[in-house]
Protein backbone atom coordinates (compact mmCIF):
# COMPACT_ATOMS: atom_id res chain seq x y z
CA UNK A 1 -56.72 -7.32 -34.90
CA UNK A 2 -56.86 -5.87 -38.67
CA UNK A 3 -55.89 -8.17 -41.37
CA UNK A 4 -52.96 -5.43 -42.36
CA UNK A 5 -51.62 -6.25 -38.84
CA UNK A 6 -51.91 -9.67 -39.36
CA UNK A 7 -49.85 -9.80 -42.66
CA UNK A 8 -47.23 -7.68 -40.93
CA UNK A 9 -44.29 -9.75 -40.20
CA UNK A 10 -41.73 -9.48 -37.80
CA UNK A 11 -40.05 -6.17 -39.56
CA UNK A 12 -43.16 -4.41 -39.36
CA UNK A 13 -41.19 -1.81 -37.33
CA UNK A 14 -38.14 -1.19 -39.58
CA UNK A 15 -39.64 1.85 -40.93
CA UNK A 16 -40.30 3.50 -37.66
CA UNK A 17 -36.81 2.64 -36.62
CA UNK A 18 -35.34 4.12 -39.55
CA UNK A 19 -37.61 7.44 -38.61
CA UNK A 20 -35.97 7.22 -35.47
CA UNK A 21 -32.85 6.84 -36.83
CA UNK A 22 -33.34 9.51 -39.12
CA UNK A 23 -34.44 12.06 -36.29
CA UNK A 24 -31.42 11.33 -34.00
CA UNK A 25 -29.29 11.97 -37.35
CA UNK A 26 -30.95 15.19 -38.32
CA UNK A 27 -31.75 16.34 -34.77
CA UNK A 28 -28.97 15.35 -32.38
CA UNK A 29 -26.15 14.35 -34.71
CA UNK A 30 -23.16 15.74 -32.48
CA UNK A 31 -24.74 13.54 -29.07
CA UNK A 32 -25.37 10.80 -32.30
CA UNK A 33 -21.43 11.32 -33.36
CA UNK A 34 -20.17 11.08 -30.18
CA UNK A 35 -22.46 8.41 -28.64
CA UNK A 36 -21.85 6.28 -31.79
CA UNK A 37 -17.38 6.92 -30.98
CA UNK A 38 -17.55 6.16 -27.37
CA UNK A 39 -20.21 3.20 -27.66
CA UNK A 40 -18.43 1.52 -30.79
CA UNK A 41 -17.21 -1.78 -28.86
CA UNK A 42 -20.64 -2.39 -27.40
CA UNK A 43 -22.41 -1.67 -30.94
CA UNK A 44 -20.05 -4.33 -32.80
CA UNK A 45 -20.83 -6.67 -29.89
CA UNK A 46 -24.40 -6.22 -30.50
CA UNK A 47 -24.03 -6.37 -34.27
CA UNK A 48 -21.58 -9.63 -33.64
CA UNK A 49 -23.35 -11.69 -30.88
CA UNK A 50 -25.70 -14.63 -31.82
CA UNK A 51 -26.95 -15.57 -28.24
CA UNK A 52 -31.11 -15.17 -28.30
CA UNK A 53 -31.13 -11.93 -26.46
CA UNK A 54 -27.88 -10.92 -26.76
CA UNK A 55 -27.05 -10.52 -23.09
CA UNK A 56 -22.83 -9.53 -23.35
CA UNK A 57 -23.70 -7.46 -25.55
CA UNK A 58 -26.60 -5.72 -23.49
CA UNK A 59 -24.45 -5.92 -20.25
CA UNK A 60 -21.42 -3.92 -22.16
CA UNK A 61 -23.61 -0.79 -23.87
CA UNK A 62 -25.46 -0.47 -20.39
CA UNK A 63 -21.70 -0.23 -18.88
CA UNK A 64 -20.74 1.89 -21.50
CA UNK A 65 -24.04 3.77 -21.53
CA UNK A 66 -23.28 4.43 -17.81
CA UNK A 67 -19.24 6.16 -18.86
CA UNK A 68 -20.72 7.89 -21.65
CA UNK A 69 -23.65 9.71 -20.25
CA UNK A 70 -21.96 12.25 -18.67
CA UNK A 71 -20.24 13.51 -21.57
CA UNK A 72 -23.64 13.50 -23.85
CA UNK A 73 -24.95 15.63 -21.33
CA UNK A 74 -21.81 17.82 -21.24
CA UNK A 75 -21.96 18.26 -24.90
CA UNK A 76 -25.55 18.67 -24.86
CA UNK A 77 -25.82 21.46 -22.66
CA UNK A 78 -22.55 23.30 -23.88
CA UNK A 79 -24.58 23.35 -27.09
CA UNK A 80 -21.29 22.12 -29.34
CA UNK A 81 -21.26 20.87 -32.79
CA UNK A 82 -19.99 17.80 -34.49
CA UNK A 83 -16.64 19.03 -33.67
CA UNK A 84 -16.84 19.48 -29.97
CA UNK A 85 -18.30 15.87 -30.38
CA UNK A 86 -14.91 14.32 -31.76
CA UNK A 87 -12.91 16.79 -29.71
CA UNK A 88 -14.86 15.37 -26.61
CA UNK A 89 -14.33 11.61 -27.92
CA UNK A 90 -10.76 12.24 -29.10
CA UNK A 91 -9.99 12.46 -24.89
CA UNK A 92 -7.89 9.11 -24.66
CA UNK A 93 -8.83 8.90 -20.64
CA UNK A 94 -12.68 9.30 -21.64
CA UNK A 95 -12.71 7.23 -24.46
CA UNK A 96 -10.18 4.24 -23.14
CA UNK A 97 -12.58 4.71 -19.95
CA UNK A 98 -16.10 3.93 -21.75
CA UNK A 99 -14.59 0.96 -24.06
CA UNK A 100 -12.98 -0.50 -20.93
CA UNK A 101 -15.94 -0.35 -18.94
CA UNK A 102 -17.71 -2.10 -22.04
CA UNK A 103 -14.94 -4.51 -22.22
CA UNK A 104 -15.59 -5.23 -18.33
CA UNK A 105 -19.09 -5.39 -18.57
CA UNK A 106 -18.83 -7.85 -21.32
CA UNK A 107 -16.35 -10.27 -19.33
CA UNK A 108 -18.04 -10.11 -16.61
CA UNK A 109 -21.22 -11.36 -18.72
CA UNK A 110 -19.35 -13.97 -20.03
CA UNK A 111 -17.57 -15.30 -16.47
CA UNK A 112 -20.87 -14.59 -14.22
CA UNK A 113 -22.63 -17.92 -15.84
CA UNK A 114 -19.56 -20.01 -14.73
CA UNK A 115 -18.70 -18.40 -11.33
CA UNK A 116 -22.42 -19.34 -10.76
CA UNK A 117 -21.92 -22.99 -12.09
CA UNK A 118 -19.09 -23.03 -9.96
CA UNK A 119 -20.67 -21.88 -6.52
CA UNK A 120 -23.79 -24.12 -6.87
CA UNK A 121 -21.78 -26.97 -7.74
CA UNK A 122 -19.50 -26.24 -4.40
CA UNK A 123 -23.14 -26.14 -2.93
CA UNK A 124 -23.94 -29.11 -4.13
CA UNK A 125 -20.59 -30.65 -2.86
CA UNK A 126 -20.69 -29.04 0.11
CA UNK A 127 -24.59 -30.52 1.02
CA UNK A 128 -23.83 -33.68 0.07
CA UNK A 129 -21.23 -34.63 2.36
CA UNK A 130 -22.72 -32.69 5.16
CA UNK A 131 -26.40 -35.37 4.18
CA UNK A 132 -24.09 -38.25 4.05
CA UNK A 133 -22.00 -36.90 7.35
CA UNK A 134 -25.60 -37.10 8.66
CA UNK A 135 -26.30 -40.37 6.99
CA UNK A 136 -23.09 -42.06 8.41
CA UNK A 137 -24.01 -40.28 12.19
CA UNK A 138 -27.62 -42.22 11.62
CA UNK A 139 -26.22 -45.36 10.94
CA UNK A 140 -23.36 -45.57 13.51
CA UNK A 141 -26.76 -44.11 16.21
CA UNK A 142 -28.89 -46.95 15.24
CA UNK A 143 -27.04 -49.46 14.58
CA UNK A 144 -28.55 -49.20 10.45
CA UNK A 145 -25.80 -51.21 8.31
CA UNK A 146 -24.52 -48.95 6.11
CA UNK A 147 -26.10 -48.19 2.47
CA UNK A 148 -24.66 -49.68 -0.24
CA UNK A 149 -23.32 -46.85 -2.88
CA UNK A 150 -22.49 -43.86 -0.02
């Protein structure tokens, strides 16, 4: 490893996203524009959340990455300025349908950690009074006295 490399701290990279940046502008900027409309929920959530990782927010721009890829590709091929880009997002069924699916996606992040608490703490439940079922079926077999506690 160089000592240049070493010195380099974590935003190292911030030029090289700002050339990427940069090239999307100059290069793509209707699929930019209209990525940048239909995305906006999942953007602030990224831009918002303070979880390491940032998993809602991750979980929303995939769901709205999945609504709003057909339309980039639409707009894409068809070859259409910035204006067919805000005509395409100015669609109230396309863009309610990518924020909602970003919306869902972003509940659902937030709910799956406690449906999951929930079922493996009815799994829990559910295997402890089967063991001390068991336990009691042991006892009353042999003749154990029962243990103190169950």
């Amino acid at each position: 490893m160089s000592a240049g490399a070493a010195r380099r701290g974590p935003g190292g990279s911030v030029w090289l996203q700002g050339l990427v940046c940069g090239a999307a502008v100059a290069l793509a900027t209707p699929c930019t524009v209209l990525a940048g409309l239909l995305l906006a929920p999942g953007i602030t959530a990224l831009l918002l959340e303070r979880e390491p990782g940032r998993p809602a927010a991750r979980v929303a721009l995939l769901c709205g990455a999945a609504m709003a890829a057909s339309p980039l590709v639409a707009l894409w091929q068809a070859g259409q300025g910035v204006g067919g880009a805000i005509t395409a997002a100015s669609d109230s069924t396309l863009l309610g349908g990518c924020w909602a699916a970003q919306g869902a996606g972003w509940l659902a992040a937030m709910l799956a950690p406690l449906f999951v608490r929930l079922a493996l703490e009815a799994h829990a439940r559910a295997t402890m009074a089967r063991l001390r079922a068991e336990r009691s079926r042991y006892e009353a077999e042999w003749g154990i006295p029962p243990a103190e506690g169950g």
